[in-house]
Protein backbone atom coordinates (compact mmCIF):
# COMPACT_ATOMS: atom_id res chain seq x y z
CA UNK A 1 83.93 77.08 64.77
CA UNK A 2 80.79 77.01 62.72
CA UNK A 3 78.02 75.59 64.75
CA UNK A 4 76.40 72.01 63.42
CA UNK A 5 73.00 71.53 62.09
CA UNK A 6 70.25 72.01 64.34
CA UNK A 7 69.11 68.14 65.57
CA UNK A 8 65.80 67.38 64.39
CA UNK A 9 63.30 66.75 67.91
CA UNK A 10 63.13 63.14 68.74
CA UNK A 11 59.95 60.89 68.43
CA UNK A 12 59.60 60.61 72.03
CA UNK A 13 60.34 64.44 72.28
CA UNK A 14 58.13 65.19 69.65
CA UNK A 15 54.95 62.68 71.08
CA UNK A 16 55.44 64.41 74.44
CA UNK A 17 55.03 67.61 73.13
CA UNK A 18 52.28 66.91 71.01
CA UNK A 19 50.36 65.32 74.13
CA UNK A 20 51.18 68.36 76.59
CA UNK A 21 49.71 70.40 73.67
CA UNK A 22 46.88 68.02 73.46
CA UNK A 23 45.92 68.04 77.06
CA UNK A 24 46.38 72.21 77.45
CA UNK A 25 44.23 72.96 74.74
CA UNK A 26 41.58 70.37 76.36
CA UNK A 27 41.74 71.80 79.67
CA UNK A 28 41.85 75.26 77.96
CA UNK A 29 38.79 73.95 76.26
CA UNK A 30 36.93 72.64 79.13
CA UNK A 31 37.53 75.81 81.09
CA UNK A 32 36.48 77.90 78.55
CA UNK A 33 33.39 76.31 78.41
CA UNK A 34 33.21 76.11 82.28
CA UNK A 35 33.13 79.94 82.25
CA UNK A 36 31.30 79.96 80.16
CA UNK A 37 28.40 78.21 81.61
CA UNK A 38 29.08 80.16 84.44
CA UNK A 39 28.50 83.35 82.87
CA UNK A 40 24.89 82.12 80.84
CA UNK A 41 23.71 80.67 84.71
CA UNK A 42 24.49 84.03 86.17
CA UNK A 43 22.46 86.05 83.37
CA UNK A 44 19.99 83.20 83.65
CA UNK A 45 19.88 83.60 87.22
CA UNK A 46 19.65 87.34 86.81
CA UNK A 47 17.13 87.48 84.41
CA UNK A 48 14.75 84.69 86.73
CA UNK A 49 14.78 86.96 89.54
CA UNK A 50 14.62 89.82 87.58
CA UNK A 51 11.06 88.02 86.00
CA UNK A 52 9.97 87.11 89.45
CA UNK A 53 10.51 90.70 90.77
CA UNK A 54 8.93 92.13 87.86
CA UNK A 55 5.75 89.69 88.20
CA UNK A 56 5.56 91.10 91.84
CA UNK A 57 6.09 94.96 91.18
CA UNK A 58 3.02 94.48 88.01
CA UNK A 59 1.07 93.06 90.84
CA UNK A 60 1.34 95.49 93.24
CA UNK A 61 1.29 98.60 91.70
CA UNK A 62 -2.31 96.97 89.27
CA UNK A 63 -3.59 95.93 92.47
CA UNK A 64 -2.99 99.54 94.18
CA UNK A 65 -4.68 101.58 91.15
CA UNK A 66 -7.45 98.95 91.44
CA UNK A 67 -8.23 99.42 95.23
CA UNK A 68 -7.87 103.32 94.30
CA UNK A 69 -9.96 103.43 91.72
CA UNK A 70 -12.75 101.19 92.96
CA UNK A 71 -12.86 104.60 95.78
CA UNK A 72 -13.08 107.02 92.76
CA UNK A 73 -15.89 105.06 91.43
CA UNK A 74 -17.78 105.42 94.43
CA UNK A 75 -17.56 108.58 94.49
CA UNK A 76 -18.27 109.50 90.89
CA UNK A 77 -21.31 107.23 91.40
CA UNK A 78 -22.43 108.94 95.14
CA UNK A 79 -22.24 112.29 93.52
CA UNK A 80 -24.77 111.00 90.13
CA UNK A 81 -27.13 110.54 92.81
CA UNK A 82 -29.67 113.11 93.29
CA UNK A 83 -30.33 112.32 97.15
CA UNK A 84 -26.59 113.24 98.08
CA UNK A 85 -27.34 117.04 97.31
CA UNK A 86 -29.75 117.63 99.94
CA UNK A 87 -28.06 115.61 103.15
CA UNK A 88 -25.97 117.59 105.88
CA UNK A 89 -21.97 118.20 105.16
CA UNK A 90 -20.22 115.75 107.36
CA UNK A 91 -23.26 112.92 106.28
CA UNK A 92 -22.12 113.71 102.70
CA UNK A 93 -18.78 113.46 103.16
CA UNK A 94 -19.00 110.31 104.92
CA UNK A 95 -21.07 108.41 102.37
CA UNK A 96 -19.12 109.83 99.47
CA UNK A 97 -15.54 108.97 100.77
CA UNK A 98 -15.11 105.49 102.33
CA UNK A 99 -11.81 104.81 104.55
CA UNK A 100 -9.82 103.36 101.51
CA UNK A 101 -8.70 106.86 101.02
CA UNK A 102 -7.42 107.21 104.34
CA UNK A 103 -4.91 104.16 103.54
CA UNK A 104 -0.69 104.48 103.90
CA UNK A 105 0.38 106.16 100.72
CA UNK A 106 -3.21 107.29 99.27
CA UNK A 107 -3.51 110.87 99.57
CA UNK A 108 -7.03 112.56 99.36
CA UNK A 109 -9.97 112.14 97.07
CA UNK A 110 -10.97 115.40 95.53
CA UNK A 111 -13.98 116.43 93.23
CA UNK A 112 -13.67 118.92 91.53
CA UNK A 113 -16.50 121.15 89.52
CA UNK A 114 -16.48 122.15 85.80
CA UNK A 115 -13.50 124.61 86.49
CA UNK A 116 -11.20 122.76 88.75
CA UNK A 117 -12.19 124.04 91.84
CA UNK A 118 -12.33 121.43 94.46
CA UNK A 119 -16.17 121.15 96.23
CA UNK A 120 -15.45 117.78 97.70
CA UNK A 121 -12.41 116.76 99.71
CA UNK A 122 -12.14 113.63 101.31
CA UNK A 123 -10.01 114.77 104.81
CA UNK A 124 -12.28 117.57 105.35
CA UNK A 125 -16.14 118.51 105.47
CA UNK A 126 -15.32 121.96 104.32
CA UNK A 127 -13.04 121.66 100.74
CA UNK A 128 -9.78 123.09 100.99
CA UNK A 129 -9.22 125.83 97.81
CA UNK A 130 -7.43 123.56 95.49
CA UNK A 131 -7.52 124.13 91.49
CA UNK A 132 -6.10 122.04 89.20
CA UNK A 133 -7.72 123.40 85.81
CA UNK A 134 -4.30 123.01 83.72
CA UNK A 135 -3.85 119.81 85.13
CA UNK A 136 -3.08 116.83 82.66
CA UNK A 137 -5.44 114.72 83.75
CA UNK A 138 -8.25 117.39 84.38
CA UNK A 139 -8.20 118.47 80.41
CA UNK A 140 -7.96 115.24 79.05
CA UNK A 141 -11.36 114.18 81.11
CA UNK A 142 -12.68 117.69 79.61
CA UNK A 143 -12.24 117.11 76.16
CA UNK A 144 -13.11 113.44 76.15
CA UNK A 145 -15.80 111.13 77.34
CA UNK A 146 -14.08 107.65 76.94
CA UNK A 147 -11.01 107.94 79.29
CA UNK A 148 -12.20 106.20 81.96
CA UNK A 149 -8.88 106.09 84.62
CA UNK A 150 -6.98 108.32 83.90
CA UNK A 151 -3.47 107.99 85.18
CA UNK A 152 -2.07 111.40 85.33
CA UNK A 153 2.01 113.21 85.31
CA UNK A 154 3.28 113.50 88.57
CA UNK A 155 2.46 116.15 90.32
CA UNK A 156 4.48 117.86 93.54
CA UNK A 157 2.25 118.51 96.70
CA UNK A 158 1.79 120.81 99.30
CA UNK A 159 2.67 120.97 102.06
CA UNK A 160 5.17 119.18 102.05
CA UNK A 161 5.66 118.93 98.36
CA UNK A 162 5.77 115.53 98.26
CA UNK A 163 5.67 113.81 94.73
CA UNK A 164 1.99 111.69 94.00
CA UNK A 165 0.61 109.80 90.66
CA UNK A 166 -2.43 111.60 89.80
CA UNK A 167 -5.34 108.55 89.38
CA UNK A 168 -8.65 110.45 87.89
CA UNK A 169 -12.24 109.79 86.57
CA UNK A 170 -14.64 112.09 84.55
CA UNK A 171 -17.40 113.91 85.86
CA UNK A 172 -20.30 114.28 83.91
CA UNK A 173 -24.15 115.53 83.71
CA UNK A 174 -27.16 113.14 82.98
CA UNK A 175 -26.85 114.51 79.45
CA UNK A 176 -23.56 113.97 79.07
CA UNK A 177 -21.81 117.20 79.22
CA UNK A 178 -18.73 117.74 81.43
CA UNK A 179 -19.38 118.36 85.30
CA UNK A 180 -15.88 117.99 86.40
CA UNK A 181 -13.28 115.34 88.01
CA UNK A 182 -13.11 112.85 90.82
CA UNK A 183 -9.09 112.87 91.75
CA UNK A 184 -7.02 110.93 94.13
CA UNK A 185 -3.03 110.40 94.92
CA UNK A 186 -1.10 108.30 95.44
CA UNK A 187 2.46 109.17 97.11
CA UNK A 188 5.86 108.10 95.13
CA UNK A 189 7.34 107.60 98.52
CA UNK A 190 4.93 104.75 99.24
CA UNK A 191 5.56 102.57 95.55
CA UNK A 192 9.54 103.56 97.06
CA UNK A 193 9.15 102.12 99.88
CA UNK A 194 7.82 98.99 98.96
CA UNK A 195 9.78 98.93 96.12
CA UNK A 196 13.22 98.79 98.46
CA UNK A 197 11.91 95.74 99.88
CA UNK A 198 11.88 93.52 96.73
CA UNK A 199 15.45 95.29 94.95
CA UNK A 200 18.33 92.60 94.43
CA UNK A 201 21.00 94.91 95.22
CA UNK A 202 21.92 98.42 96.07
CA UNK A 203 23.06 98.33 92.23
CA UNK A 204 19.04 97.01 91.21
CA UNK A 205 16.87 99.67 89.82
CA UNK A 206 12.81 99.16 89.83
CA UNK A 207 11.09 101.62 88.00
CA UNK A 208 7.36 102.33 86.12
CA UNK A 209 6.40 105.31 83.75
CA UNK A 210 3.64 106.08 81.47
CA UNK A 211 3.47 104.82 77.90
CA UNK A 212 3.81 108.77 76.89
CA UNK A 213 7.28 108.28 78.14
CA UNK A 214 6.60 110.36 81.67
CA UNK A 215 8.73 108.42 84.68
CA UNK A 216 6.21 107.92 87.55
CA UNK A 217 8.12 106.11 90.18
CA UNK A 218 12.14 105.44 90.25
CA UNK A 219 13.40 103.21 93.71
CA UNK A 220 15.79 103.97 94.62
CA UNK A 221 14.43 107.50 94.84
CA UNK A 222 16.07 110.23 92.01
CA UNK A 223 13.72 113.41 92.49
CA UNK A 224 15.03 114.91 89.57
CA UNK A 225 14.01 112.28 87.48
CA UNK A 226 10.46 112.18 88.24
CA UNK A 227 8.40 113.37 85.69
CA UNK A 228 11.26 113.23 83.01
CA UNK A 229 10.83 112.00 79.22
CA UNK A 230 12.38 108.94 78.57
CA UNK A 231 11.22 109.12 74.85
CA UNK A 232 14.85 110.49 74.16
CA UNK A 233 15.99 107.13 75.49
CA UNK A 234 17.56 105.05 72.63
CA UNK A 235 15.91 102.14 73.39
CA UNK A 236 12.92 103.87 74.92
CA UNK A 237 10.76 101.94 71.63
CA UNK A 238 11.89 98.57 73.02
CA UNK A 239 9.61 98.67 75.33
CA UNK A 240 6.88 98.52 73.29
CA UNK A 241 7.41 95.48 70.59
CA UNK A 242 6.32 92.56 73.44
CA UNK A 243 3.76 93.50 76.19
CA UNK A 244 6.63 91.65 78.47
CA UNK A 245 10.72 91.35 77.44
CA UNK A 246 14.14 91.80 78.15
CA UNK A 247 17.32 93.81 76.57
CA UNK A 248 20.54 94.95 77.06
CA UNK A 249 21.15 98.84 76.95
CA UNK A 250 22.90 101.80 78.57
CA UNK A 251 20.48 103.65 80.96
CA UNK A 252 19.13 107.13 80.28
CA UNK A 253 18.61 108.56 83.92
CA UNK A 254 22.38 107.21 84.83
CA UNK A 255 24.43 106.25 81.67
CA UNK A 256 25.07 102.33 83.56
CA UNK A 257 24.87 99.70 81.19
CA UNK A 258 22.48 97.11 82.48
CA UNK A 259 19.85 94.39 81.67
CA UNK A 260 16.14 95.76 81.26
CA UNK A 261 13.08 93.40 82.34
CA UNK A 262 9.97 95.18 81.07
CA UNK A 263 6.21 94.15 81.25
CA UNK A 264 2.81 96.23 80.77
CA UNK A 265 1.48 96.46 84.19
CA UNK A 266 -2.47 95.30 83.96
CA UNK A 267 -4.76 97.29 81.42
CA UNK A 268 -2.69 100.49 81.99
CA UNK A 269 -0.78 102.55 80.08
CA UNK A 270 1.98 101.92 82.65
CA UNK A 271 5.52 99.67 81.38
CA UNK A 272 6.96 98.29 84.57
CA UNK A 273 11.15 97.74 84.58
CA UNK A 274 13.81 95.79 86.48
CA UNK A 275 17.01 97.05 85.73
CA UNK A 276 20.27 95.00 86.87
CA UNK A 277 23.62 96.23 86.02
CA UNK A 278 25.81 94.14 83.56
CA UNK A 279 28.56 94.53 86.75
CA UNK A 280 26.45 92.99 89.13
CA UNK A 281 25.92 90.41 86.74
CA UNK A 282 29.41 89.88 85.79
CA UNK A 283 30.23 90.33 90.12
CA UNK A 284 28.61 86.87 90.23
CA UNK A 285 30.64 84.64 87.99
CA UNK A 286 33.68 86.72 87.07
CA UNK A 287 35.33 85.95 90.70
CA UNK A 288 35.12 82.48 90.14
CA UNK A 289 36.28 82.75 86.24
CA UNK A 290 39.01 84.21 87.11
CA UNK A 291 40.11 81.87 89.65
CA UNK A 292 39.77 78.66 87.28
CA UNK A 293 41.52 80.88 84.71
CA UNK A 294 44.33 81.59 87.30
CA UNK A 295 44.47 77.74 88.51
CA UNK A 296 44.28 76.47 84.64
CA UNK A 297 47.14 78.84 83.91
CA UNK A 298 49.48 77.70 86.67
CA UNK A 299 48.47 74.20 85.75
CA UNK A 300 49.27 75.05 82.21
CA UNK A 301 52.49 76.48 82.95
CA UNK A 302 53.77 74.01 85.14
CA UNK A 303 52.66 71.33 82.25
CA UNK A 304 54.42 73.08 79.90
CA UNK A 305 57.51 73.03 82.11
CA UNK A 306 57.77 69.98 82.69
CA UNK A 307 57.10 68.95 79.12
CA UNK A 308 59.95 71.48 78.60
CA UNK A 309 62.15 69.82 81.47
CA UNK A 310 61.48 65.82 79.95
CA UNK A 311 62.05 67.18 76.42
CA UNK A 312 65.74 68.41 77.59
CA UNK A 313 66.11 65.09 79.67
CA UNK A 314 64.96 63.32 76.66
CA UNK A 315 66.74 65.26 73.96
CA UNK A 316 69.86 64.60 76.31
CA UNK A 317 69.14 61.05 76.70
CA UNK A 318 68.48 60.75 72.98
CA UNK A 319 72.14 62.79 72.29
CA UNK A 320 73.81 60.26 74.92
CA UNK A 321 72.41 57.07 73.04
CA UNK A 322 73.49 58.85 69.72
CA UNK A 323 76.59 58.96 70.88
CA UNK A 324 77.12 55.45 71.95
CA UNK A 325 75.60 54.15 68.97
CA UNK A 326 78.28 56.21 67.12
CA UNK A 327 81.10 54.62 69.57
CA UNK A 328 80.50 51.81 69.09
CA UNK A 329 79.92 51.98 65.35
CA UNK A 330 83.58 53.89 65.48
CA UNK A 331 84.76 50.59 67.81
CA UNK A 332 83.39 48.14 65.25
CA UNK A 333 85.11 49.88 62.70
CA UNK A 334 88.21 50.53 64.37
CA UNK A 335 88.09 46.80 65.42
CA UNK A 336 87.60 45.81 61.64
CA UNK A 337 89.87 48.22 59.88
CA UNK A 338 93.56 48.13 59.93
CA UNK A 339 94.97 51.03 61.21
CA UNK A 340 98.04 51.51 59.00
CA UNK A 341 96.70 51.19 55.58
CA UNK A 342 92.71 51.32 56.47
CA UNK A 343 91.64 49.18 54.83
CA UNK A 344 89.70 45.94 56.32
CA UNK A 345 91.35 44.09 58.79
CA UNK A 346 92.00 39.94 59.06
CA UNK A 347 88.82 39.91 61.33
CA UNK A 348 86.42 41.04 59.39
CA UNK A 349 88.68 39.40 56.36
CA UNK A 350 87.16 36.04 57.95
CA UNK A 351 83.62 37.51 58.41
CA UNK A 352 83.12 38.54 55.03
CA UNK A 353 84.84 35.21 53.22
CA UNK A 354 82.68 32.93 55.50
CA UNK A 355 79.65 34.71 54.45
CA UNK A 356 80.22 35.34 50.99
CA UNK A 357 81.15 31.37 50.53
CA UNK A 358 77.75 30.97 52.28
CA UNK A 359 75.75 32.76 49.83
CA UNK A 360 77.83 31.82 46.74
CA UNK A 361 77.12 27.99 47.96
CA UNK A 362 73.27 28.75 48.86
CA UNK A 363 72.61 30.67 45.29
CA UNK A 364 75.56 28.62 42.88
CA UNK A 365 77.16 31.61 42.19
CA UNK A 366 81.24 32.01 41.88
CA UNK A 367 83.63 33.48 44.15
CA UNK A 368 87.08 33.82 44.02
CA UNK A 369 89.90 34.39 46.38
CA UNK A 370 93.16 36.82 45.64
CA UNK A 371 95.93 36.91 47.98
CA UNK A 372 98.82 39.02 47.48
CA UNK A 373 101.76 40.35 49.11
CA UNK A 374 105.07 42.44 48.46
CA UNK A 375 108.04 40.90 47.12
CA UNK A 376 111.29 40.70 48.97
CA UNK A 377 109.46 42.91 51.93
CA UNK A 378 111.99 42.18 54.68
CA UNK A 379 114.70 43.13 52.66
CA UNK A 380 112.97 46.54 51.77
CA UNK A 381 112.44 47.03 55.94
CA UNK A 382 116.47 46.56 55.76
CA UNK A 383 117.49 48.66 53.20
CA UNK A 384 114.81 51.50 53.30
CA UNK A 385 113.67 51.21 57.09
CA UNK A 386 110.45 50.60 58.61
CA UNK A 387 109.09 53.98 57.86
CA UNK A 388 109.61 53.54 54.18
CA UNK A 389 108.04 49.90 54.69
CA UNK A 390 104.62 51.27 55.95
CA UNK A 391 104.68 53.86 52.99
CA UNK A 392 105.34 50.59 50.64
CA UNK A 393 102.19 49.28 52.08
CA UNK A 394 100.31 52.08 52.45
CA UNK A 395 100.53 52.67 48.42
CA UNK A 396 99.66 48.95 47.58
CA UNK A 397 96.36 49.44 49.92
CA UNK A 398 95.27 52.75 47.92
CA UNK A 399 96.17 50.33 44.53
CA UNK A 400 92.94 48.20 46.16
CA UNK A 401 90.80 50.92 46.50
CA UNK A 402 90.87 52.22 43.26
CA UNK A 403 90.90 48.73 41.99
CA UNK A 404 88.38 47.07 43.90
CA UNK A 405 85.25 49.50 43.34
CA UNK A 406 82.52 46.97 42.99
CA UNK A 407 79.92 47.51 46.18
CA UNK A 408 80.11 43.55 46.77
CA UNK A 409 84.27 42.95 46.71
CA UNK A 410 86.52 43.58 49.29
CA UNK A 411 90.29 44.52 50.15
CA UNK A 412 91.83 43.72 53.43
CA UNK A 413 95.10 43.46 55.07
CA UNK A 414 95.55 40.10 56.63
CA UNK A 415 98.87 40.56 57.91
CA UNK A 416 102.17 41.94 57.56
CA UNK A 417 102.77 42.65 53.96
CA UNK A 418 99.87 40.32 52.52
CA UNK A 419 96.60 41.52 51.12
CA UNK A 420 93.59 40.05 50.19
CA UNK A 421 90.70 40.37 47.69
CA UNK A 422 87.15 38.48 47.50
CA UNK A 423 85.43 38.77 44.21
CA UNK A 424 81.87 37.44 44.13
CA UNK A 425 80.50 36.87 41.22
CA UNK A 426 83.89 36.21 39.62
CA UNK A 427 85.57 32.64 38.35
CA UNK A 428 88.86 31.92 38.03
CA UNK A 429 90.23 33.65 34.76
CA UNK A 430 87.66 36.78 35.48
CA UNK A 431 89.77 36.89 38.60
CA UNK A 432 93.29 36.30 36.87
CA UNK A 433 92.31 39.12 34.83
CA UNK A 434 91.59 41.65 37.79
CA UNK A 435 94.90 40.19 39.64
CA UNK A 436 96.69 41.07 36.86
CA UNK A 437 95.17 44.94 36.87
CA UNK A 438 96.07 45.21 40.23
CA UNK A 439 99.56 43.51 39.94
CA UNK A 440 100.62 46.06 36.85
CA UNK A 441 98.76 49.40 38.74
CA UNK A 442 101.35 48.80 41.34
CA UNK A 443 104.60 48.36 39.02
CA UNK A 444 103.52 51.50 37.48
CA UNK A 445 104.37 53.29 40.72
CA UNK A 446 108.04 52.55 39.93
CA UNK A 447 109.14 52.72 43.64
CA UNK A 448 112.75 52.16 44.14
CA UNK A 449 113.35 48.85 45.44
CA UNK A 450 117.15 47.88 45.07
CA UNK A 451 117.01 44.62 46.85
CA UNK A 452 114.09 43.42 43.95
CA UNK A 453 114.41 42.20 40.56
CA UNK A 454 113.65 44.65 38.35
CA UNK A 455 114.85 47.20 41.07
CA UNK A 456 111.12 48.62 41.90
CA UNK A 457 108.37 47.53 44.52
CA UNK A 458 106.22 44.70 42.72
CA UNK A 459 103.71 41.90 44.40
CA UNK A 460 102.72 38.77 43.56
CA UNK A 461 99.60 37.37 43.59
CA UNK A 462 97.57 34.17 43.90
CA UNK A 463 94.10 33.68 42.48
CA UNK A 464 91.77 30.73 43.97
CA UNK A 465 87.88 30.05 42.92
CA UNK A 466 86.01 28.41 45.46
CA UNK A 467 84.52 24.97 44.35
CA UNK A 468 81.96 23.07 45.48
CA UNK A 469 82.38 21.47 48.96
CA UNK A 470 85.41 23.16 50.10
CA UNK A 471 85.89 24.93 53.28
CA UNK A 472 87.28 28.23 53.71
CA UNK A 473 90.19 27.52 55.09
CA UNK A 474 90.78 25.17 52.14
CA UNK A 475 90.25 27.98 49.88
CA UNK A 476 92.44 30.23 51.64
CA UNK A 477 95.36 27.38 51.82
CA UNK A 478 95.04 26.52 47.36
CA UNK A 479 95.33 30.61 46.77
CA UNK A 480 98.13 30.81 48.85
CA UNK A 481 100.08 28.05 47.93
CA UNK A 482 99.19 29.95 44.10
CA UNK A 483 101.18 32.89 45.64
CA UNK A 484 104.37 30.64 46.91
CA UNK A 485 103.96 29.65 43.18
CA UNK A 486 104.25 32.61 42.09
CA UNK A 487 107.00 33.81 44.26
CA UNK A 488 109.04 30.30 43.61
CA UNK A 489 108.42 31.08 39.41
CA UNK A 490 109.98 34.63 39.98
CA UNK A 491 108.18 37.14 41.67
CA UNK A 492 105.86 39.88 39.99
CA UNK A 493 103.21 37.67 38.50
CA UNK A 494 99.65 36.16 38.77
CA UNK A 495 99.22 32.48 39.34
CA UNK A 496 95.95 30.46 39.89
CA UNK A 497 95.55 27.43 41.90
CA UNK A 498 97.20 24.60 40.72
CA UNK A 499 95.44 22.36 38.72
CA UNK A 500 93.15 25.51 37.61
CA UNK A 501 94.82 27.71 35.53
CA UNK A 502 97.89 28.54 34.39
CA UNK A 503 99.96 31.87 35.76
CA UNK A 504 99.61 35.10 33.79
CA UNK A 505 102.43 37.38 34.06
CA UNK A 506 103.51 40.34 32.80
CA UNK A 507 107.28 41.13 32.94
């Protein structure tokens, strides 16, 4: 069996679907945009804190170096004084090196001569033997005059070896010329420590290094990073277009993507950085997103099933009603066609003559009436049988329908073995003439009739045009008594109403 055409979606079906659509792309929509939101407020979050904890690391470290250096001062200024040279050791030491120096994370105060050997030293009246002529910080002060502070490269301690920042001023002679270094310390461990109080996270990094690219401080603590060169960083040169800013870039000391908060600390040559990682960033909002996203998808799907579940009920409801409305069309035509010869039955014979009379009297236009029937039927039922009979009439109805074409006229069977045919649009001779068509097409079958003059099947026929005033059952009366006329004349002939026309026939 070869399946049908597929059914086109009903509107309802169709409008359902449409608004389902509507709705999921809206709450698709609105999610989206929910997450977002979500997602800038977390980076905006992120990047707040990240500012705030940034301000506060700038502060403390400038204020640190300040407190430091404000000792090396002092001391750079005690030993330009000529008085300090003749006073007693432990006198000396005292006025030169003021408890500042003694403070948590401050290591000692040196001064040290024109070839880096320490003479002064701030935790004891006798100098310990330190050097530092290679030092950084001791050749820059050598070969120039207008360093001021001096921030140094980390340098590793003993005993101990702890890490320190190197914080230096020059030395010099009343003339000018180069009389050594005042150096202090401060430990790593100590910017570490404080440092671990202000991180976000475990995953937070807070860091400071030298504008040369040298990494001073790191919290949490990396040893092996101290002291490395972060010029080979890709995006070590960001730091430097704003004195303050923020980025997005892959770390250099751990290869962790994360977003950099920079800002000069003070007048140094020191960049402060925050460093969150884009995880911890996306650990704040991506929980959430993805429980909308999970919600909106079950809500989704269990829209779209139950669009899917009306649509059926609808599409069946839709097929059900189709097929009612096709009953019952079937019914009305069943109950308006006759079922032997199909053509139009004696009910719907009276429906279409009452309205056709209707419009014919509203608009002045003619109508006509043709009523025929078989001649000498019953004895044809005798002779040939019933059987043959229906065949008899079967062949007079397909006569009609090839002779009654026009969209407007109709055939029926009004009973038994007597037809009908309303012409609109027709008067009386213009029906005469189509009588007479229809009364020759069905001699020319020559069926065998024995019991008929002329020994074939032939009809007669009577023709009535509906005048003014007249009812239809007063129509239907004049055209049949034409037929008895015809029958009483001789059979096998056209006759018109009486007083009309005069009968046609053709022998």
């Amino acid at each position: 069996m070869q399946p049908g055409p597929r059914r086109r979606p009903s509107t309802a079906s169709r409008t359902l679907a449409g608004a389902i659509v509507a709705a999921t792309l809206a709450i698709g929509a609105a999610s989206g945009l929910t997450v977002m939101q979500m997602r800038r407020s977390a980076w905006e979050q992120v990047g707040r804190v990240s500012q705030n904890l940034l301000e506060a690391v700038e502060h403390m470290v400038d204020r640190n170096i300040e407190l430091y250096d404000l000792s090396l001062q002092a001391v750079v200024e005690g030993l330009h004084g000529p008085e300090i040279d003749g006073i007693a050791p432990g006198l000396r030491q005292a006025v030169l090196f003021d408890r500042a120096a003694t403070a948590k994370g401050l290591g000692a105060i040196l001064a040290l001569d024109a070839q880096g050997q320490a003479f002064a030293d701030s935790t004891a009246i006798v100098p310990r033997r330190l050097r530092f002529p290679d030092a950084d910080f001791f050749q820059i002060h050598k070969e120039r005059e207008d360093v001021g502070l001096y921030i140094g490269k980390p340098l590793r301690m003993t005993p101990g070896g702890r890490w320190v920042i190197p914080l230096s001023r020059r030395l010099a002679y009343a003339d000018g010329a180069f009389a050594g270094v005042v150096v202090g310390t401060i430990d790593i461990g100590y910017f570490n420590a404080l440092f671990g109080r202000l991180s976000l996270g475990d995953r937070t990094r807070i860091a400071f290094f030298r504008e040369s690219g040298e990494l001073l401080v790191r919290s949490p603590m990396m040893e092996e990073a101290i002291g490395k060169d972060l010029t080979a960083a890709p995006h070590f040169r960001r730091f430097f277009e704003h004195r303050a800013g923020r980025f997005v870039a892959t770390g250099y000391t751990e290869a962790v993507e994360g977003l950099f908060s920079y800002s000069r600390i003070g007048p140094h040559p020191l960049v402060a950085v925050v460093v969150v990682p884009t995880q911890a960033i996306a650990d704040l909002w991506w929980p959430r997103a993805l429980v909308i996203a999970v919600l909106v998808a079950f809500l989704c799907a269990g829209m779209i099933g139950l669009t899917l579940v009306l649509q059926r009920e609808l599409e069946r409801r839709a097929r059900a009603e189709e097929r009612a409305l096709a009953a019952n069309r079937d019914l009305a035509r069943l109950a308006q066609t006759d079922g032997l010869t199909g053509l139009t039955n004696r009910r719907h014979f009276d429906e279409t003559f009452a309205r056709m009379r209707e419009e014919a009297a509203r608009s002045g236009t003619r109508l006509s009436l043709v009523l025929l029937d078989a001649d000498r039927f019953k004895r044809y039922n005798d002779t040939y049988g019933h059987l043959a009979g229906d065949e008899v009439l079967r062949a007079v109805a397909r006569v009609l329908q090839r002779q009654v074409r026009q969209p407007a006229e109709t055939a029926c069977r009004i009973g038994g073995e007597e037809f009908a045919v309303l012409l609109p649009g027709s008067s009386g001779p213009a029906a005469v003439a189509r009588a007479e068509r229809i009364r020759r097409a069905v001699a020319r079958l020559r069926i065998p009739h024995v019991g008929n003059e002329g020994g074939i099947v032939t009809v007669s026929l009577g023709v009535a045009e509906v005048a003014g005033g007249e009812t239809g059952g007063q129509v239907f009366s004049a055209a049949d008594a034409a037929l008895y006329e015809a029958k009483r004349q001789g059979r096998d002939r056209v006759v018109m109403r009486p007083g009309r026309e005069a009968g046609a026939r053709v022998a």
